[in-house]
N, C-alpha and C. Protein backbone atom coordinates (compact mmCIF):
# COMPACT_ATOMS: atom_id res chain seq x y z
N UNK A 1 -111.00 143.18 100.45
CA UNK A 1 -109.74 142.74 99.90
C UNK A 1 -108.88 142.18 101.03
N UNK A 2 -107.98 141.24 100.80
CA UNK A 2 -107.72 140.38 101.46
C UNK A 2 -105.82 140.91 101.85
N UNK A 3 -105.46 141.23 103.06
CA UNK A 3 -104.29 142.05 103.10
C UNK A 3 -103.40 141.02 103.94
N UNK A 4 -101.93 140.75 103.24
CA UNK A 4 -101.28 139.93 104.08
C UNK A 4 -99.91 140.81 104.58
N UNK A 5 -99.62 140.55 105.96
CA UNK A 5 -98.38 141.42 106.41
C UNK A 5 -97.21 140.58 105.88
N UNK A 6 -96.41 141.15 105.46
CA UNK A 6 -94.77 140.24 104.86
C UNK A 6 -93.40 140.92 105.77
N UNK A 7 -93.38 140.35 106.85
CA UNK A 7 -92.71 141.15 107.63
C UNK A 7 -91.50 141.30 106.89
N UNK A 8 -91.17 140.22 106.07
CA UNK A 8 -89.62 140.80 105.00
C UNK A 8 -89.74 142.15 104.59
N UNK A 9 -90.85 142.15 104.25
CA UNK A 9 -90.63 143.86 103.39
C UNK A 9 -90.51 144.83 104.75
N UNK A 10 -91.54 144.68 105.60
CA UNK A 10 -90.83 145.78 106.99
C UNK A 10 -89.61 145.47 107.16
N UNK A 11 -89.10 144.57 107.40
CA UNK A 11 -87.95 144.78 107.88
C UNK A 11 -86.52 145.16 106.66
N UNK A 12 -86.87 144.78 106.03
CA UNK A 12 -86.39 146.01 104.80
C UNK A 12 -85.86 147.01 104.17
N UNK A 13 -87.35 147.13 104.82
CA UNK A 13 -87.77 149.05 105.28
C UNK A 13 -87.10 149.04 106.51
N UNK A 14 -87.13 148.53 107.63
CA UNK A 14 -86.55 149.15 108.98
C UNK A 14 -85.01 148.96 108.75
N UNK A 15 -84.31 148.19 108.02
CA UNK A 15 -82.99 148.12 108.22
C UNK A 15 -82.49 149.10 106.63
N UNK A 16 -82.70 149.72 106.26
CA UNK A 16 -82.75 150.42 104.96
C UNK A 16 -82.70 151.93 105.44
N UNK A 17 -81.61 152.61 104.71
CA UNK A 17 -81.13 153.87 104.56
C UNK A 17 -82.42 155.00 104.92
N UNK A 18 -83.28 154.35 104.74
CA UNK A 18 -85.17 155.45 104.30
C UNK A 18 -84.66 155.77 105.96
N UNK A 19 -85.14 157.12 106.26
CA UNK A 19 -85.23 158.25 107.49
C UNK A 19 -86.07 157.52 108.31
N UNK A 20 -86.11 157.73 109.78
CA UNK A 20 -87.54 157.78 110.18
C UNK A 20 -88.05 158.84 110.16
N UNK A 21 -87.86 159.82 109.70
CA UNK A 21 -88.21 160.71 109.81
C UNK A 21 -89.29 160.66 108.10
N UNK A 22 -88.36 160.19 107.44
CA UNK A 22 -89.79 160.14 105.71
C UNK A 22 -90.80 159.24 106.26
N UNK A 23 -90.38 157.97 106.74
CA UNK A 23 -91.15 157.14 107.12
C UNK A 23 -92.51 157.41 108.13
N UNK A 24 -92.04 158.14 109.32
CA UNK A 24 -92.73 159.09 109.81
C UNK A 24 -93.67 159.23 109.62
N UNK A 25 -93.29 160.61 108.21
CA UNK A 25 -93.98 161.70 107.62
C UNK A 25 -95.20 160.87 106.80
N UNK A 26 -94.53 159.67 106.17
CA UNK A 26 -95.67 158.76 104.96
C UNK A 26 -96.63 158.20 105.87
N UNK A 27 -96.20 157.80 106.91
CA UNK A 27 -97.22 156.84 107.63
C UNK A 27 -97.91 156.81 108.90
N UNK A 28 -97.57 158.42 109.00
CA UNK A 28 -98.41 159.04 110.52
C UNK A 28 -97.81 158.20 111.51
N UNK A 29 -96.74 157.30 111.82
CA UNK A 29 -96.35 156.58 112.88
C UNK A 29 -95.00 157.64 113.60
N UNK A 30 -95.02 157.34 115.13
CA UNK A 30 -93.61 158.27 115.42
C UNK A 30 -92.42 157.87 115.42
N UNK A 31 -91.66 158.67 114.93
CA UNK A 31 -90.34 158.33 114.96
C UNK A 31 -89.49 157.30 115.96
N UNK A 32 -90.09 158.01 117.21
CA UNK A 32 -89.64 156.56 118.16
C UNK A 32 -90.35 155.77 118.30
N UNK A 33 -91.61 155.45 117.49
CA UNK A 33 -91.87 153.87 117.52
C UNK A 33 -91.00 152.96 116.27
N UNK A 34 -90.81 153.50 114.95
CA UNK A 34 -89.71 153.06 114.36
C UNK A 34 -88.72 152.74 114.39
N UNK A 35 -88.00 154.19 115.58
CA UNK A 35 -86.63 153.38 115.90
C UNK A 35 -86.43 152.60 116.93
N UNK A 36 -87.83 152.20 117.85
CA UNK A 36 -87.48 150.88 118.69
C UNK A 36 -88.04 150.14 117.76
N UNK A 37 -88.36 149.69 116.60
CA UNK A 37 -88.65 148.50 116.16
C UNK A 37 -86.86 148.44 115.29
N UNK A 38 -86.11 149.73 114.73
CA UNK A 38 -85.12 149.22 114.49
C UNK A 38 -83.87 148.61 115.09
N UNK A 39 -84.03 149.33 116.31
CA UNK A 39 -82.86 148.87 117.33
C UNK A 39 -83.41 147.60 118.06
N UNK A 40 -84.35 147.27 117.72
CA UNK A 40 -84.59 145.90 118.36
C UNK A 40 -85.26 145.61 120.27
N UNK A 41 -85.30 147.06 120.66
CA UNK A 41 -86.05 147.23 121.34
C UNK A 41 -87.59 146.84 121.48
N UNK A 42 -88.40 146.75 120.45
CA UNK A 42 -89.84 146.19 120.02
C UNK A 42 -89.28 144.98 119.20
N UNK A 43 -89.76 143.77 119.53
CA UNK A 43 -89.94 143.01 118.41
C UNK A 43 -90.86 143.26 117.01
N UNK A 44 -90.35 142.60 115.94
CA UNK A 44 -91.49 142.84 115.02
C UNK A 44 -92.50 142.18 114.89
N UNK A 45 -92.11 140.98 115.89
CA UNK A 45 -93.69 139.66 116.08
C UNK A 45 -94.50 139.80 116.95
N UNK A 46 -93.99 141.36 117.59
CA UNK A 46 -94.97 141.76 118.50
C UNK A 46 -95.97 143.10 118.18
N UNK A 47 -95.55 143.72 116.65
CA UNK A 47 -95.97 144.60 115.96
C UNK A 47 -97.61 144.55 115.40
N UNK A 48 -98.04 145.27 116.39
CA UNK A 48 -99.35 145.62 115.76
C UNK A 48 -99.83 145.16 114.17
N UNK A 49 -101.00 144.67 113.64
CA UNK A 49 -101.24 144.70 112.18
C UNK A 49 -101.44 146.03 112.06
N UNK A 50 -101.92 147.06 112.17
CA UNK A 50 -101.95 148.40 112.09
C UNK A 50 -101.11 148.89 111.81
N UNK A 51 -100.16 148.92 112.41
CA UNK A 51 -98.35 149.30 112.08
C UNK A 51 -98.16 148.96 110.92
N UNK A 52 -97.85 147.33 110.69
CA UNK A 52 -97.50 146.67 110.18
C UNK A 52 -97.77 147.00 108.47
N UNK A 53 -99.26 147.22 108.46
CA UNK A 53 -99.72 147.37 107.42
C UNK A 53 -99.83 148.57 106.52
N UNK A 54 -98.99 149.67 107.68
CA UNK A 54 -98.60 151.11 106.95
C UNK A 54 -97.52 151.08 106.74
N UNK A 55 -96.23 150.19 107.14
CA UNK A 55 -95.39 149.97 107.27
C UNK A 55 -95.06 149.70 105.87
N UNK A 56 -95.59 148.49 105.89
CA UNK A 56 -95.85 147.56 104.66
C UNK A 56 -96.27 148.56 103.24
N UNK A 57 -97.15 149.38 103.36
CA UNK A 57 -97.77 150.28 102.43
C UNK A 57 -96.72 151.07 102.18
N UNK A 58 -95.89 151.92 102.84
CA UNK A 58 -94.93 152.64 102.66
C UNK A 58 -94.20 152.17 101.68
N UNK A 59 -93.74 150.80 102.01
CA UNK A 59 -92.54 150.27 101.32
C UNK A 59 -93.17 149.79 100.15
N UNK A 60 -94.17 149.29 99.47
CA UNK A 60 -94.99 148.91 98.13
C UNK A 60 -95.02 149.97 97.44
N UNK A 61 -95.20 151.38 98.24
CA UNK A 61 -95.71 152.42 96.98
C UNK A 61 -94.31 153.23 97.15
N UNK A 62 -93.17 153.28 97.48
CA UNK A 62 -92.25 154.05 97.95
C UNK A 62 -91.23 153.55 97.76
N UNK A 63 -90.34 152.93 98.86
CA UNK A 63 -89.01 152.12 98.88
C UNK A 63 -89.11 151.20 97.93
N UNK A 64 -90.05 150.02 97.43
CA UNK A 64 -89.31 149.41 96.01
C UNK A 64 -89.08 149.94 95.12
N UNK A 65 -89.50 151.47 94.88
CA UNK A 65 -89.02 151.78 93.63
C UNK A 65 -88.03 152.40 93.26
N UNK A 66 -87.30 152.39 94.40
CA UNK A 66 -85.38 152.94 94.44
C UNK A 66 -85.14 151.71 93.85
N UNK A 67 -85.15 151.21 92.77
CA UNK A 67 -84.38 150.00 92.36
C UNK A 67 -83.51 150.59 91.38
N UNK A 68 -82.66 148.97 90.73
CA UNK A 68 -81.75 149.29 89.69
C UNK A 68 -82.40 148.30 88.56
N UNK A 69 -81.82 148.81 87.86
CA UNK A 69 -82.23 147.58 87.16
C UNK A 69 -80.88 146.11 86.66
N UNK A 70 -81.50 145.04 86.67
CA UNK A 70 -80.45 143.69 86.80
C UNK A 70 -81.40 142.86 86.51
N UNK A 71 -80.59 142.04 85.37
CA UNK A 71 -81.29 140.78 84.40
C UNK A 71 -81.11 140.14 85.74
N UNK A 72 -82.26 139.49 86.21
CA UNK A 72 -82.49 138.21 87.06
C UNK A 72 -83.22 137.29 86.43
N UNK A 73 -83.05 136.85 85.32
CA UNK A 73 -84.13 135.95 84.44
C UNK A 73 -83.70 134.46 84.76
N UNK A 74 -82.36 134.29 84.64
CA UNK A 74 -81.83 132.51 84.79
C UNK A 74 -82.00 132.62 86.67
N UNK A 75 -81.78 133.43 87.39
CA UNK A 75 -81.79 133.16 89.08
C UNK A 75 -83.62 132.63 89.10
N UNK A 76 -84.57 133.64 88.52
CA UNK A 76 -85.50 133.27 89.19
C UNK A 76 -86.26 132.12 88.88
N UNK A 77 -86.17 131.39 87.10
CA UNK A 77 -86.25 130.33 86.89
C UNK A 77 -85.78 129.14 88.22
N UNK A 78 -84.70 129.59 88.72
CA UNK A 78 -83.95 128.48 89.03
C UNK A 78 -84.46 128.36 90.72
N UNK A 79 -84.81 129.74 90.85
CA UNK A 79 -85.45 129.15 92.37
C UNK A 79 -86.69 128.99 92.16
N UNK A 80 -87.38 129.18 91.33
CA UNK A 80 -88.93 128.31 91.03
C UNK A 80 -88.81 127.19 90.70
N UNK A 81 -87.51 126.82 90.27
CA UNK A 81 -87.62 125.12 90.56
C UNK A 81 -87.17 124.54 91.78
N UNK A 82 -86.62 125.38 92.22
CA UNK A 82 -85.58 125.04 93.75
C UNK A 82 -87.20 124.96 94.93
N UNK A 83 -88.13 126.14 94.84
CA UNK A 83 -88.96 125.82 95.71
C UNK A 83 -90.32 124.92 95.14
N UNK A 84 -90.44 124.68 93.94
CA UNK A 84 -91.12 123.57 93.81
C UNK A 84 -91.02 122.29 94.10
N UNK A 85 -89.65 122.28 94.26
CA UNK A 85 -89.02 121.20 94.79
C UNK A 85 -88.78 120.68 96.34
N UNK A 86 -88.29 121.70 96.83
CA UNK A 86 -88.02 122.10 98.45
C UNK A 86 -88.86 123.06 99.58
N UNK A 87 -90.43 123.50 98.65
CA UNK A 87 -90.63 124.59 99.41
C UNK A 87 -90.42 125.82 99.82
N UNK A 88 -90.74 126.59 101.11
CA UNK A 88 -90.31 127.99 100.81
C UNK A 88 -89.03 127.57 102.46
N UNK A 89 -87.89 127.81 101.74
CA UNK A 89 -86.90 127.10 102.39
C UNK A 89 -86.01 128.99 102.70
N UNK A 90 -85.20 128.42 103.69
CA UNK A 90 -84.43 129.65 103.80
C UNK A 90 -83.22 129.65 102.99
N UNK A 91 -83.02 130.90 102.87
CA UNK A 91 -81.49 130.75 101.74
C UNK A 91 -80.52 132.08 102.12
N UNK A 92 -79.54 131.67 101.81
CA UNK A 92 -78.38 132.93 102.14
C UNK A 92 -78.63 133.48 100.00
N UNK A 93 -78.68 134.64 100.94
CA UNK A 93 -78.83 135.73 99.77
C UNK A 93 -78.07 137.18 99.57
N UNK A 94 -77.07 137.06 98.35
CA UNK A 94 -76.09 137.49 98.20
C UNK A 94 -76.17 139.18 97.29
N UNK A 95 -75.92 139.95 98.34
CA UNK A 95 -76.74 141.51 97.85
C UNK A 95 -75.75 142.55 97.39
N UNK A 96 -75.38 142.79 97.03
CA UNK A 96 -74.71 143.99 96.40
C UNK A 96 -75.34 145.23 95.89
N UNK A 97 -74.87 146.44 97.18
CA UNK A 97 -75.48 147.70 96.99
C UNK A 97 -74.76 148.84 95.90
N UNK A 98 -75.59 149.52 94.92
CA UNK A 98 -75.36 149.86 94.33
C UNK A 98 -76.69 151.52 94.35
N UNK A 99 -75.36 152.49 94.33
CA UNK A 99 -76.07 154.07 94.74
C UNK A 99 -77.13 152.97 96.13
N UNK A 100 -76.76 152.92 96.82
CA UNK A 100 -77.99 152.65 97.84
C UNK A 100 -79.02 151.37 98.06
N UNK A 101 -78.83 151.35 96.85
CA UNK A 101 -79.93 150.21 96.60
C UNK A 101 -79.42 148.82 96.24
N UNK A 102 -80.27 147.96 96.65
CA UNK A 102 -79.91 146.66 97.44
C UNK A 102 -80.36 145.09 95.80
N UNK A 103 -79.42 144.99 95.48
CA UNK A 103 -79.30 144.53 94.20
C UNK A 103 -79.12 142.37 94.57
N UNK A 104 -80.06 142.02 94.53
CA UNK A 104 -79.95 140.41 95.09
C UNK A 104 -79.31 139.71 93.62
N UNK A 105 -78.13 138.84 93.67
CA UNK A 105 -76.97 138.48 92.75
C UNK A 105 -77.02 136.69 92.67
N UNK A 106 -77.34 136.42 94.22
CA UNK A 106 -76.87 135.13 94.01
C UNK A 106 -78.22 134.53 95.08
N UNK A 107 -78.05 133.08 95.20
CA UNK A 107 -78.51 132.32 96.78
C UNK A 107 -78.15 131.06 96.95
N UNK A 108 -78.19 130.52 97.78
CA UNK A 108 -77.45 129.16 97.94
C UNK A 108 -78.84 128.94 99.47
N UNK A 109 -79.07 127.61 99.68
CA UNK A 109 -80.07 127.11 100.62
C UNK A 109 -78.80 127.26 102.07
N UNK A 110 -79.49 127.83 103.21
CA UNK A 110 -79.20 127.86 104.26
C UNK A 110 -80.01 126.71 104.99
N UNK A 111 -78.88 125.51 105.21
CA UNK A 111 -79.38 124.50 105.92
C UNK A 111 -78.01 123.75 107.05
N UNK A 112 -78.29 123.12 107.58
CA UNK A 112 -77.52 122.24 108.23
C UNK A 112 -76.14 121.72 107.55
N UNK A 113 -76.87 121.32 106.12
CA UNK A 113 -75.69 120.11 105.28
C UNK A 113 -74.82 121.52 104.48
N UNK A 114 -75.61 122.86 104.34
CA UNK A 114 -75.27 123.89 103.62
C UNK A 114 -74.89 125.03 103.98
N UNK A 115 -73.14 125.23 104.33
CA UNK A 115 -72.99 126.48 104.73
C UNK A 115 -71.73 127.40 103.81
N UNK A 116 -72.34 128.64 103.98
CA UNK A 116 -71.17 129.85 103.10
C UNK A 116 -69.64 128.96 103.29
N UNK A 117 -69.07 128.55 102.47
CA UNK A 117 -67.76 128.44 102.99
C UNK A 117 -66.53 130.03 103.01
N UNK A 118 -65.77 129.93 103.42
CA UNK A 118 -65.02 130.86 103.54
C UNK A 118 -64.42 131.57 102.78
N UNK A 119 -63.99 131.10 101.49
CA UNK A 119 -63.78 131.49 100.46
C UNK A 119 -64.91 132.18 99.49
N UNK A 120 -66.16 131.38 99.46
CA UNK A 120 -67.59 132.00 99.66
C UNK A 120 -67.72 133.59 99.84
N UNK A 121 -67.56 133.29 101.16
CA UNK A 121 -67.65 134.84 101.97
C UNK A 121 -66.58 135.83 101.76
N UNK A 122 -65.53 135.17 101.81
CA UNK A 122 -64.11 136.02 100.98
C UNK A 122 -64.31 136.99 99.75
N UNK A 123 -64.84 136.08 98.85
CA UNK A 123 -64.74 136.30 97.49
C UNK A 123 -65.93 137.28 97.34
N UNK A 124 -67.45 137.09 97.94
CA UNK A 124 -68.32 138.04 97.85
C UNK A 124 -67.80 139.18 98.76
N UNK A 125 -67.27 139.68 99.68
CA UNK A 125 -66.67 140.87 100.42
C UNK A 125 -65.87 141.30 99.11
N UNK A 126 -65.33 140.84 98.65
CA UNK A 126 -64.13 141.29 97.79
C UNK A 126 -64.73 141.89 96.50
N UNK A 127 -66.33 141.55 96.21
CA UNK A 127 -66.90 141.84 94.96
C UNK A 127 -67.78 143.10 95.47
N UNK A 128 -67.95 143.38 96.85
CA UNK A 128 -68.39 144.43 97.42
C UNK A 128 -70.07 143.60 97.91
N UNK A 129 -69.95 142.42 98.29
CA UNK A 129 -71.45 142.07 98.58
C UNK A 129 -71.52 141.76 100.14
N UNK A 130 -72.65 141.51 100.25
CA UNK A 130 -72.96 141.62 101.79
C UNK A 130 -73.91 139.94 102.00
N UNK A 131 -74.42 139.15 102.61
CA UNK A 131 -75.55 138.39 102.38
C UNK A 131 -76.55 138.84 103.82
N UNK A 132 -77.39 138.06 103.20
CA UNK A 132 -79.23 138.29 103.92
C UNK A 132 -79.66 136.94 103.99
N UNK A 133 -80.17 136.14 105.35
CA UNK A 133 -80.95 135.58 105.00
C UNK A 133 -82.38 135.36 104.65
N UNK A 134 -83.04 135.12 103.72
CA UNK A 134 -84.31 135.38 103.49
C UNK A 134 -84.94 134.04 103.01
N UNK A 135 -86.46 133.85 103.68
CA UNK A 135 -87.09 132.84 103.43
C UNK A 135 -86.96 132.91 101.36
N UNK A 136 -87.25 131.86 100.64
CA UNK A 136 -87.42 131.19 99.16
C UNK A 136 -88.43 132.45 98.10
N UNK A 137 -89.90 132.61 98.91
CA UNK A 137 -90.68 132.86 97.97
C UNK A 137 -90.46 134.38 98.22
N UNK A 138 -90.35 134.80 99.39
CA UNK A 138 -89.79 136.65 99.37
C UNK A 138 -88.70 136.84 98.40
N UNK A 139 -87.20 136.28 98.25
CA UNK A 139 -86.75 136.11 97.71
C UNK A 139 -87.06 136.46 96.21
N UNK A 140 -87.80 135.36 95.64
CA UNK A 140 -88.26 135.47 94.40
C UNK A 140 -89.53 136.60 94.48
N UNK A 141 -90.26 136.88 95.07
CA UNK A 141 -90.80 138.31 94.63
C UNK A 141 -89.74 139.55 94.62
N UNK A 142 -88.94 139.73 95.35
CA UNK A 142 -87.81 140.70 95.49
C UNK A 142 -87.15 140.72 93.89
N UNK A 143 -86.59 139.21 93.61
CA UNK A 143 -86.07 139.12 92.15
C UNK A 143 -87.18 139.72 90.86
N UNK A 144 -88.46 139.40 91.34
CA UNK A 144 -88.98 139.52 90.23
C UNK A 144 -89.33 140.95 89.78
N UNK A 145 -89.61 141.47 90.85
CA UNK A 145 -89.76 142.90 91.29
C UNK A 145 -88.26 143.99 90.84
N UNK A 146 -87.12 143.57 90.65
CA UNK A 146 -85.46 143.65 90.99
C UNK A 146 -85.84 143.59 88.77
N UNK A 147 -86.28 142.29 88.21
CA UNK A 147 -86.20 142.37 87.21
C UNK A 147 -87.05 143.14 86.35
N UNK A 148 -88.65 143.21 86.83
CA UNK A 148 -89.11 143.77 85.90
C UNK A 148 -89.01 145.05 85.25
N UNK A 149 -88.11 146.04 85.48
CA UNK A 149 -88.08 147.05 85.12
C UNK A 149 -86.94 147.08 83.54
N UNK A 150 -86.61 146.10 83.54
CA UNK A 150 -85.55 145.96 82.38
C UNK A 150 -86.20 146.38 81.02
């Protein structure tokens, strides 16, 4: 079987409320190798596939399923046309946590010609959101994953 690392989901997991200490415990890795990959002490492009891929495992059978549930049906239509169109493009992605968990609301393309304006950023602080940037097609697995439980 054919295993691909998605460093979005580690990092995820590394910037996400989860212990190192559960994390730890799930994935036989030590605590201080986690928290130099969170403090930025280890890069993550320098992360072992070994790591990577328990890392990764943790968060598939574990951390996605702290979700909420949220109709994302018109967002994810709309970025399956956005990356059929444009590819897997980067985008500012607009998150709002709720009990903990990390609820994706909006996105707009992070480019050169395309930036948050201020009022933008105003108005999402004010609704209690935070943004992320995240490559197109993570994105839309996150959404789809975010919706199916409805």
């Amino acid at each position: 079987m054919k295993k691909i690392v998605d460093l979005g989901k580690i990092e995820e997991l590394l910037n996400s409320n989860v212990s190192a200490y559960a994390i730890s415990k799930n994935t036989n890795l030590t605590r201080a190798v986690i928290n130099r990959y969170r403090t930025g002490e280890t890069k993550l492009e320098n992360m072992t596939i070994r790591v990577a891929l328990k890392l990764q495992e943790f968060y598939d059978e574990n951390y996605i399923k702290q979700t909420i549930s949220y109709d994302s049906g018109e967002m994810i239509t709309e970025l399956k046309e956005d990356i059929a169109s444009f590819g897997d493009f980067e985008c500012w992605a607009w998150i709002k946590k709720i009990d903990g968990v990390k609820i994706y609301t909006n996105y707009d393309f992070k480019d050169g010609a395309t930036q948050l304006t201020k009022d933008e950023v105003k108005t999402a602080h004010e609704n209690g959101e935070q943004f992320e940037i995240l490559k197109a097609k993570h994105l839309l697995e996150l959404l789809e994953k975010q919706n199916e439980i409805l």
